[in-house]
PDB file of N, CA and C in Angstrom:
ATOM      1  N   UNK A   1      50.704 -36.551 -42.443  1.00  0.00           N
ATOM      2  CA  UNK A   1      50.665 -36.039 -43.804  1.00  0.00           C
ATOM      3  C   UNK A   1      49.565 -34.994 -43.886  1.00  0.00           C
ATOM      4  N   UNK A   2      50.191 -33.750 -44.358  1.00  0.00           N
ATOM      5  CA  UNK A   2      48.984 -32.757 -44.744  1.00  0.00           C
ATOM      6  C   UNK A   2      47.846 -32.882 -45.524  1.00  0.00           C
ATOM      7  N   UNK A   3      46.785 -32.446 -45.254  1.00  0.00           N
ATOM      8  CA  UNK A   3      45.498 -32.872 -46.115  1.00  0.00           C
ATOM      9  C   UNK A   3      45.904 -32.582 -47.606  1.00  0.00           C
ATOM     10  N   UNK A   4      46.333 -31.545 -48.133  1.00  0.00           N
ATOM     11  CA  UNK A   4      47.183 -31.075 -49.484  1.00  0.00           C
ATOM     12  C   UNK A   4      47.945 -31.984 -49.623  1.00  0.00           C
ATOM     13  N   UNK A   5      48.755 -32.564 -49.159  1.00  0.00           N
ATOM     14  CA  UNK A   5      49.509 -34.026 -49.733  1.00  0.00           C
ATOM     15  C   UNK A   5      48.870 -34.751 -49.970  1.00  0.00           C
ATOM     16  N   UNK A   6      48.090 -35.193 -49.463  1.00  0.00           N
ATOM     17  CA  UNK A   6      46.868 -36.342 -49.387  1.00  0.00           C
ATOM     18  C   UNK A   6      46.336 -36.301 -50.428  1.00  0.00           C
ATOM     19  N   UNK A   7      45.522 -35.337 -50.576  1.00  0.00           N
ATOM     20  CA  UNK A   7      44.837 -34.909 -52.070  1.00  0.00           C
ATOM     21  C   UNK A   7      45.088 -35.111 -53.124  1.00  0.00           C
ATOM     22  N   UNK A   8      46.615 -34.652 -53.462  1.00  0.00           N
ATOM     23  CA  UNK A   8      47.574 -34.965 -54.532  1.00  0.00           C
ATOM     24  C   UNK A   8      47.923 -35.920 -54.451  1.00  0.00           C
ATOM     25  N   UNK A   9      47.766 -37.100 -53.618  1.00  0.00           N
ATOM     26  CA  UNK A   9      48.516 -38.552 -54.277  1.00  0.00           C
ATOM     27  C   UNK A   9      47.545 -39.165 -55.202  1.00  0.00           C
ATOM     28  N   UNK A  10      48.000 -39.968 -55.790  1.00  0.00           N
ATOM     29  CA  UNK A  10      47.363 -41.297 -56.991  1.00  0.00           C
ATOM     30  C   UNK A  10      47.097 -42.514 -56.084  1.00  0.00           C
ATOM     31  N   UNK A  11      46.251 -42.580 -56.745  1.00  0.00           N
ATOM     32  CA  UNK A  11      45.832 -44.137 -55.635  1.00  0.00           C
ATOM     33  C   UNK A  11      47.298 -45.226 -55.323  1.00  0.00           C
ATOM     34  N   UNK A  12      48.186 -45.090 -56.329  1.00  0.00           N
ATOM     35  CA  UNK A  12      48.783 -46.097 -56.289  1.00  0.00           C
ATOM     36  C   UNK A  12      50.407 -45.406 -55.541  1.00  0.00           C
ATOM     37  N   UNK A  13      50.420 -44.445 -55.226  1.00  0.00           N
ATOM     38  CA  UNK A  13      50.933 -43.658 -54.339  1.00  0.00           C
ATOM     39  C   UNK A  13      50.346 -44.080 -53.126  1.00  0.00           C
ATOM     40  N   UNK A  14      49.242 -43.610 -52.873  1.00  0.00           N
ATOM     41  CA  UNK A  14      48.474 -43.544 -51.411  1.00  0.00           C
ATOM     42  C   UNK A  14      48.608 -45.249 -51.228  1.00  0.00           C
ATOM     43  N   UNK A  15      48.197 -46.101 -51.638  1.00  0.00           N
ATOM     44  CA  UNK A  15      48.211 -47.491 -51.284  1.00  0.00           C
ATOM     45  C   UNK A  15      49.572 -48.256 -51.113  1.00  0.00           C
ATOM     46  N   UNK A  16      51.025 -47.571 -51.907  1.00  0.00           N
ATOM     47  CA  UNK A  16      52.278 -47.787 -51.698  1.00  0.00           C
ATOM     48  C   UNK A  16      52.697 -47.666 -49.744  1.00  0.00           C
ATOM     49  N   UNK A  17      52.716 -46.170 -49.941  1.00  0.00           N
ATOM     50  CA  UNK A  17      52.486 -45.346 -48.154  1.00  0.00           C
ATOM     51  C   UNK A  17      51.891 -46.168 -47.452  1.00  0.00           C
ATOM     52  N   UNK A  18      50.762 -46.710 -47.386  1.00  0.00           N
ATOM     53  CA  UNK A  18      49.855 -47.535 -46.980  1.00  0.00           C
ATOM     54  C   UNK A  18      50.667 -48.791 -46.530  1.00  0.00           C
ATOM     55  N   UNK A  19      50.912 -49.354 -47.570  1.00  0.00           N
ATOM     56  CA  UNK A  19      51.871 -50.586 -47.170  1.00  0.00           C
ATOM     57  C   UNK A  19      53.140 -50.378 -46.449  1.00  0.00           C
ATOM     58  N   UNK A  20      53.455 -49.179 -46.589  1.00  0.00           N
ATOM     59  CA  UNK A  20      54.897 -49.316 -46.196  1.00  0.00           C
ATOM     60  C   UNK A  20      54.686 -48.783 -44.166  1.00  0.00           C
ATOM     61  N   UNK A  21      53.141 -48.546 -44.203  1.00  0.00           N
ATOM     62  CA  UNK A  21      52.887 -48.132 -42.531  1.00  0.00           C
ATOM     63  C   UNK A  21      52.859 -49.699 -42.035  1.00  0.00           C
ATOM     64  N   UNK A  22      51.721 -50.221 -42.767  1.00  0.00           N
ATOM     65  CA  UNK A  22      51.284 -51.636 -42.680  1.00  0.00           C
ATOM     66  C   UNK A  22      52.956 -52.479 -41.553  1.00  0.00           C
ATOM     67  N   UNK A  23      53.402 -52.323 -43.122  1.00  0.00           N
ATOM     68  CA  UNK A  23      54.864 -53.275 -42.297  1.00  0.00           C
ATOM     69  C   UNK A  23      55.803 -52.795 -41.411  1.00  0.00           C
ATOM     70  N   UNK A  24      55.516 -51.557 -41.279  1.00  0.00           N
ATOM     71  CA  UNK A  24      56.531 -50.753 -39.962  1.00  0.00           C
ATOM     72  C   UNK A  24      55.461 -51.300 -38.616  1.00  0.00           C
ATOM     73  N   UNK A  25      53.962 -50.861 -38.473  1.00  0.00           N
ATOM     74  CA  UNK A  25      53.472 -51.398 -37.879  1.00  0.00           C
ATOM     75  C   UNK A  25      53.451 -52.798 -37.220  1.00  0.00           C
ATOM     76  N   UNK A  26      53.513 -53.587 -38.090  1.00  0.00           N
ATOM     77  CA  UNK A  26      53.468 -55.429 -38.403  1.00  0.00           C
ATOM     78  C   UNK A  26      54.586 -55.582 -37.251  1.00  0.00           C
ATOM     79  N   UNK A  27      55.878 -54.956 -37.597  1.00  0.00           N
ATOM     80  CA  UNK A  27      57.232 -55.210 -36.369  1.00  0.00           C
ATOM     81  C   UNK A  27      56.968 -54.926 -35.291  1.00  0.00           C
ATOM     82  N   UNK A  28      56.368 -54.081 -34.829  1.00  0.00           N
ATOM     83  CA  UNK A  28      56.090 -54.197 -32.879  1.00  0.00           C
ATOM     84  C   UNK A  28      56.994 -52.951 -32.662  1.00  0.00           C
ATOM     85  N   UNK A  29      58.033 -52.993 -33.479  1.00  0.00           N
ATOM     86  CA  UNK A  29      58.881 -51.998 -33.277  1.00  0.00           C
ATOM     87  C   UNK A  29      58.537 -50.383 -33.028  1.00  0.00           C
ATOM     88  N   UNK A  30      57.956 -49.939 -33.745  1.00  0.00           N
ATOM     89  CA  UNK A  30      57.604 -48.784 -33.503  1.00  0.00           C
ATOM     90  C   UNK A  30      57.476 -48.166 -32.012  1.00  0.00           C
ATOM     91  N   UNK A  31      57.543 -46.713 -31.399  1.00  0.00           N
ATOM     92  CA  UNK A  31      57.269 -46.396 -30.120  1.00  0.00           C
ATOM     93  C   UNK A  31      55.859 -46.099 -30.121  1.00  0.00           C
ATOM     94  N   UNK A  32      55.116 -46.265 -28.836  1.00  0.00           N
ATOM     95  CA  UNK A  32      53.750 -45.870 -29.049  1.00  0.00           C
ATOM     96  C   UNK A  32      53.548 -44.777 -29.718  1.00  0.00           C
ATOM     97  N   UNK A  33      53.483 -43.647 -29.663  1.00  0.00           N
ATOM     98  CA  UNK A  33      53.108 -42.599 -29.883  1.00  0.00           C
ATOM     99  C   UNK A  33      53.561 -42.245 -31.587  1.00  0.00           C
ATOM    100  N   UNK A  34      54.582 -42.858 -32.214  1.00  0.00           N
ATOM    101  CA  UNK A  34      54.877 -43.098 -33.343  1.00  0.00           C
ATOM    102  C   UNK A  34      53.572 -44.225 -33.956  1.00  0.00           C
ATOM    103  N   UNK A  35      53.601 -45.174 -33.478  1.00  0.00           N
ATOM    104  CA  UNK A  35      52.113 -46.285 -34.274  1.00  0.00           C
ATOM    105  C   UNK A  35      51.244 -45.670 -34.378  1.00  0.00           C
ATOM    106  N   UNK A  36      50.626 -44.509 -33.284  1.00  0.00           N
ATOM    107  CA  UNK A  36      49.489 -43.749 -33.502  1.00  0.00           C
ATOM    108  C   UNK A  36      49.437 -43.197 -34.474  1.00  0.00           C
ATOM    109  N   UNK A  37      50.369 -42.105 -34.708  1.00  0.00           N
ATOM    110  CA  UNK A  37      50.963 -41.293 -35.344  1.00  0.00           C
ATOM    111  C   UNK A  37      50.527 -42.180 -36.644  1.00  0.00           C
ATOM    112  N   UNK A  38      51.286 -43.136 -36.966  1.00  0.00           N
ATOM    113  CA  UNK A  38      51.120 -44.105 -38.529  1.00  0.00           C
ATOM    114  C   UNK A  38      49.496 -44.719 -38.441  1.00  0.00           C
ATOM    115  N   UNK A  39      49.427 -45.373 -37.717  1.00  0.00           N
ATOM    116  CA  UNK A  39      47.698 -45.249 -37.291  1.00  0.00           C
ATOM    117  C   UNK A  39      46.786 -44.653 -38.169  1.00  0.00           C
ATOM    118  N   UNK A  40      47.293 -43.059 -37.415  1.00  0.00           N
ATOM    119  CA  UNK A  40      46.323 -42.211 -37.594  1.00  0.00           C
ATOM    120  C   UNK A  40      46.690 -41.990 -39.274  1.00  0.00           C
ATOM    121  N   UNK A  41      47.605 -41.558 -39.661  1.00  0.00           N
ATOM    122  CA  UNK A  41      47.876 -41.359 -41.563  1.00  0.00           C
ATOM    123  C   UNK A  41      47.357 -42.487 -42.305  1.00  0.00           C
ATOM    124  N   UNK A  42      47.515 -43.893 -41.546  1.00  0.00           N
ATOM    125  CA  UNK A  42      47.055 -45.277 -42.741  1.00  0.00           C
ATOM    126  C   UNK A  42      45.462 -44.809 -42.385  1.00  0.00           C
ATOM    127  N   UNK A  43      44.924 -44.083 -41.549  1.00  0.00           N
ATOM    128  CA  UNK A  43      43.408 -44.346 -41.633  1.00  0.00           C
ATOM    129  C   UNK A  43      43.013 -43.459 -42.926  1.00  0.00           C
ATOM    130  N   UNK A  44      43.901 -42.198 -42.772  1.00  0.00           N
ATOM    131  CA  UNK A  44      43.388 -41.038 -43.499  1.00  0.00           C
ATOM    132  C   UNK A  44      43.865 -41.536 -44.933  1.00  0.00           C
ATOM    133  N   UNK A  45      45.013 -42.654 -45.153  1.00  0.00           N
ATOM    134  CA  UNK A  45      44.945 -43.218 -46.238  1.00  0.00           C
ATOM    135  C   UNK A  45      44.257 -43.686 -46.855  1.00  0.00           C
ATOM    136  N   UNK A  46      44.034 -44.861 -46.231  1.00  0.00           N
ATOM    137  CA  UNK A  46      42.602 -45.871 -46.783  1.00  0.00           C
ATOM    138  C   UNK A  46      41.360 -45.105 -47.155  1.00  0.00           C
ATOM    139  N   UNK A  47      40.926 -44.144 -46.208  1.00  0.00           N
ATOM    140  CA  UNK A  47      39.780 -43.052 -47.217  1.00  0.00           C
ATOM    141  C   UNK A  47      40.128 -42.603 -48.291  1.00  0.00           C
ATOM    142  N   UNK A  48      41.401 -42.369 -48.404  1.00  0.00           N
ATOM    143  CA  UNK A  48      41.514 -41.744 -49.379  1.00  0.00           C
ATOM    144  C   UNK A  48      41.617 -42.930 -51.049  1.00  0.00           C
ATOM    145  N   UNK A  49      42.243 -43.692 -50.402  1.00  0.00           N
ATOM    146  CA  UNK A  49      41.827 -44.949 -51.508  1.00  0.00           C
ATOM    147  C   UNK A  49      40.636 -45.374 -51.767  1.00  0.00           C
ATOM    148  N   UNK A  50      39.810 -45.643 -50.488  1.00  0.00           N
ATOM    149  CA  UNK A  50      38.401 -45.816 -51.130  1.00  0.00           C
ATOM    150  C   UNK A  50      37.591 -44.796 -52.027  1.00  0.00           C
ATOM    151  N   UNK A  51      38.054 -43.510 -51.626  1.00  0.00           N
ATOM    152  CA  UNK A  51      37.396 -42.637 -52.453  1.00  0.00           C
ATOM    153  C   UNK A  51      37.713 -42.299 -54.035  1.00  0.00           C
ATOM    154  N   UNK A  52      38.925 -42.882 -53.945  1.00  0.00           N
ATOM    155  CA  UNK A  52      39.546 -42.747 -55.209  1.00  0.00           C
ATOM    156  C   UNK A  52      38.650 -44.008 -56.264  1.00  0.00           C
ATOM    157  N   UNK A  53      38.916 -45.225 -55.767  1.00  0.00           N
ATOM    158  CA  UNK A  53      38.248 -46.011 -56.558  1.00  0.00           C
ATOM    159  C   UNK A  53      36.751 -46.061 -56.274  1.00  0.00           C
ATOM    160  N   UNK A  54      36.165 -45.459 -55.972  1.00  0.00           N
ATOM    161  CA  UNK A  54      34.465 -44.751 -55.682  1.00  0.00           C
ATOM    162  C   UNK A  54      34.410 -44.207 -57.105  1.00  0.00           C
ATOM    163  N   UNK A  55      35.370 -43.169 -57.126  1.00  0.00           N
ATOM    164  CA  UNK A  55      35.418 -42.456 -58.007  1.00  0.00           C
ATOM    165  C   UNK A  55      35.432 -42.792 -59.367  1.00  0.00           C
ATOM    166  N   UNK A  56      36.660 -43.851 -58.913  1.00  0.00           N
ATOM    167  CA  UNK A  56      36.477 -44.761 -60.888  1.00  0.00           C
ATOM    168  C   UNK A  56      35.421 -45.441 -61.070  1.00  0.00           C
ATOM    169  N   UNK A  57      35.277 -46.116 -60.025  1.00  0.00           N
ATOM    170  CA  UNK A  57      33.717 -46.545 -60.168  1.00  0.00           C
ATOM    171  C   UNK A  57      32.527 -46.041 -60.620  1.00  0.00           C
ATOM    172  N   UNK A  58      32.676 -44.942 -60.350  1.00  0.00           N
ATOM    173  CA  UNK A  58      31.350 -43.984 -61.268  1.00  0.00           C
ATOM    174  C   UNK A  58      31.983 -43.607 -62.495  1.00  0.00           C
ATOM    175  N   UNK A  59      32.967 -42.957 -62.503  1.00  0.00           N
ATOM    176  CA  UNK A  59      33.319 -43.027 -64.059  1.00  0.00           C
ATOM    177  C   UNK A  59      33.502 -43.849 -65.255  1.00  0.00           C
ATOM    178  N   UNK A  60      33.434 -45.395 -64.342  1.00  0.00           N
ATOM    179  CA  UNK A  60      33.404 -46.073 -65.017  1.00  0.00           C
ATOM    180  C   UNK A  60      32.139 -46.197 -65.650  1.00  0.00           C
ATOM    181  N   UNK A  61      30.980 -46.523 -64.714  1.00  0.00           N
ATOM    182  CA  UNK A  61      29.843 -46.830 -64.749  1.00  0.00           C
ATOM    183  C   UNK A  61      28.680 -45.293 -65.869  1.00  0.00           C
ATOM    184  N   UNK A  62      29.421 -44.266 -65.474  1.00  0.00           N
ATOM    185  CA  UNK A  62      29.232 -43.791 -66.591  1.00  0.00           C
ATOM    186  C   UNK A  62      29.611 -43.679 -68.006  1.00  0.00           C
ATOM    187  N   UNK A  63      30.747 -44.292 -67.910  1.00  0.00           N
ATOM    188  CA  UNK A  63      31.291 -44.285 -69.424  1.00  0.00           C
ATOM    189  C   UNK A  63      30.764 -45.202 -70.273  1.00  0.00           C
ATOM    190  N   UNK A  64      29.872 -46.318 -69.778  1.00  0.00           N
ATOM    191  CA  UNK A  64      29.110 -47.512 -70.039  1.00  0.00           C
ATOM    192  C   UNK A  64      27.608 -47.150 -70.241  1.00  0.00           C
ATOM    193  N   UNK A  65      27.078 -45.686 -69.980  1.00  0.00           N
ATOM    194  CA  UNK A  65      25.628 -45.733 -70.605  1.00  0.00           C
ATOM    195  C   UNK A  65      25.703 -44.768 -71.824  1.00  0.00           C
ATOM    196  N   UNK A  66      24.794 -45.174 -72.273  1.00  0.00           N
ATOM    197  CA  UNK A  66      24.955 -44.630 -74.267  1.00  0.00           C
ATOM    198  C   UNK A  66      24.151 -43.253 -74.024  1.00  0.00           C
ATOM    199  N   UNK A  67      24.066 -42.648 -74.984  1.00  0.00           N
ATOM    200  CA  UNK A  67      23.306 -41.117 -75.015  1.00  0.00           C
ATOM    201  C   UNK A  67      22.054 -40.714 -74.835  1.00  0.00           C
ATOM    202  N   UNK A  68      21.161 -41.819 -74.621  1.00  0.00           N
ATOM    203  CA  UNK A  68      20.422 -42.010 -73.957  1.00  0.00           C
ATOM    204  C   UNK A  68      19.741 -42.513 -72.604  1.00  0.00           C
ATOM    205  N   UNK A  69      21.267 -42.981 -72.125  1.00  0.00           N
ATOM    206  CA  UNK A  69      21.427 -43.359 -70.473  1.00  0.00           C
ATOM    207  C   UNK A  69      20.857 -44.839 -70.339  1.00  0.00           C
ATOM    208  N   UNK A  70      20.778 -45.234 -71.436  1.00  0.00           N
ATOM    209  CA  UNK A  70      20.494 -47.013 -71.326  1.00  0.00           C
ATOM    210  C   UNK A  70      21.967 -47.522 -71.436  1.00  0.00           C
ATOM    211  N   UNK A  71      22.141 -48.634 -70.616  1.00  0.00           N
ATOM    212  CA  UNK A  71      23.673 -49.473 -70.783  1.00  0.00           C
ATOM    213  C   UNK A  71      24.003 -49.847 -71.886  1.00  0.00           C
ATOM    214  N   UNK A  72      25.228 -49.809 -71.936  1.00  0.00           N
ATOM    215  CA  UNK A  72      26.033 -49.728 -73.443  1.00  0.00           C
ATOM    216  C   UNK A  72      27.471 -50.647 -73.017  1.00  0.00           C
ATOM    217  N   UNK A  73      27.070 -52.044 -72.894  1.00  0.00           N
ATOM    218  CA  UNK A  73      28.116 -53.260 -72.488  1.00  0.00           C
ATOM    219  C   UNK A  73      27.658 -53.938 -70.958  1.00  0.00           C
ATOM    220  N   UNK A  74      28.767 -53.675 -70.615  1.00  0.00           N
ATOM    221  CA  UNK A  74      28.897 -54.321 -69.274  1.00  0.00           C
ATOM    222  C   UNK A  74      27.953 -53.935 -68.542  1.00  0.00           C
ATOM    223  N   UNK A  75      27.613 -54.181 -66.842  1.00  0.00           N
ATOM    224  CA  UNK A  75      26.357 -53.492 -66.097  1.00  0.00           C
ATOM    225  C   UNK A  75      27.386 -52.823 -65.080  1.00  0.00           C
ATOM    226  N   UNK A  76      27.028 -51.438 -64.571  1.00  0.00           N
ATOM    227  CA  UNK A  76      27.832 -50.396 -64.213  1.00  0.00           C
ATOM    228  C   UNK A  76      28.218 -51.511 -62.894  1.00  0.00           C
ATOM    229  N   UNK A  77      29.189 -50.551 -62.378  1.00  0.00           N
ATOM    230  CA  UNK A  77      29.384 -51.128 -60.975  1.00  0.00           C
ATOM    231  C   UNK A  77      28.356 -51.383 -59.721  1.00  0.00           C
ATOM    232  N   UNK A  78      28.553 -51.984 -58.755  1.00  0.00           N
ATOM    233  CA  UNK A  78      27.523 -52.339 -57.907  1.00  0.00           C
ATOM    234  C   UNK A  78      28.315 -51.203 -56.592  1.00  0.00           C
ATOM    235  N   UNK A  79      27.811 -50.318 -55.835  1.00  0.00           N
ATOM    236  CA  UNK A  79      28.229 -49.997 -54.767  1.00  0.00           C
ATOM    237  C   UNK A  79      28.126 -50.480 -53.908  1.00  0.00           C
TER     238      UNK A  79
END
């Protein structure tokens, strides 16, 4: 998958793809050079999911301090 595809998915896109390498993998079936191949895209997936919810994570954690940057509810996320 091109880095430009990548970019443009939604987490819940990218983590769909994800699963669907997962279980092609899981069968044995695959030819070597094909598993790599999926391998190599579920890795560049999973970054890309972690970064995504990194991301909400700070937005979250900012949307939770008041206008003066003291907490306003919950306590932000923990990284």
């Amino acid at each position: 998958m091109a880095a430009e595809q990548l970019a443009a998915l939604s987490f819940e896109d990218a983590l769909k793809r994800l699963e669907e390498i997962v279980r092609q993998l899981e069968t044995g079936n695959a030819p070597l050079d094909t598993a790599i191949t999926l391998y190599t895209e579920a890795q560049a997936l999973k970054q890309h999911c972690e970064a995504r919810l990194s991301d909400a994570e700070s937005r979250i954690a900012q949307l939770q301090l008041g206008a003066d940057g003291s907490p306003v509810g919950e306590t932000p996320f923990a990284g």
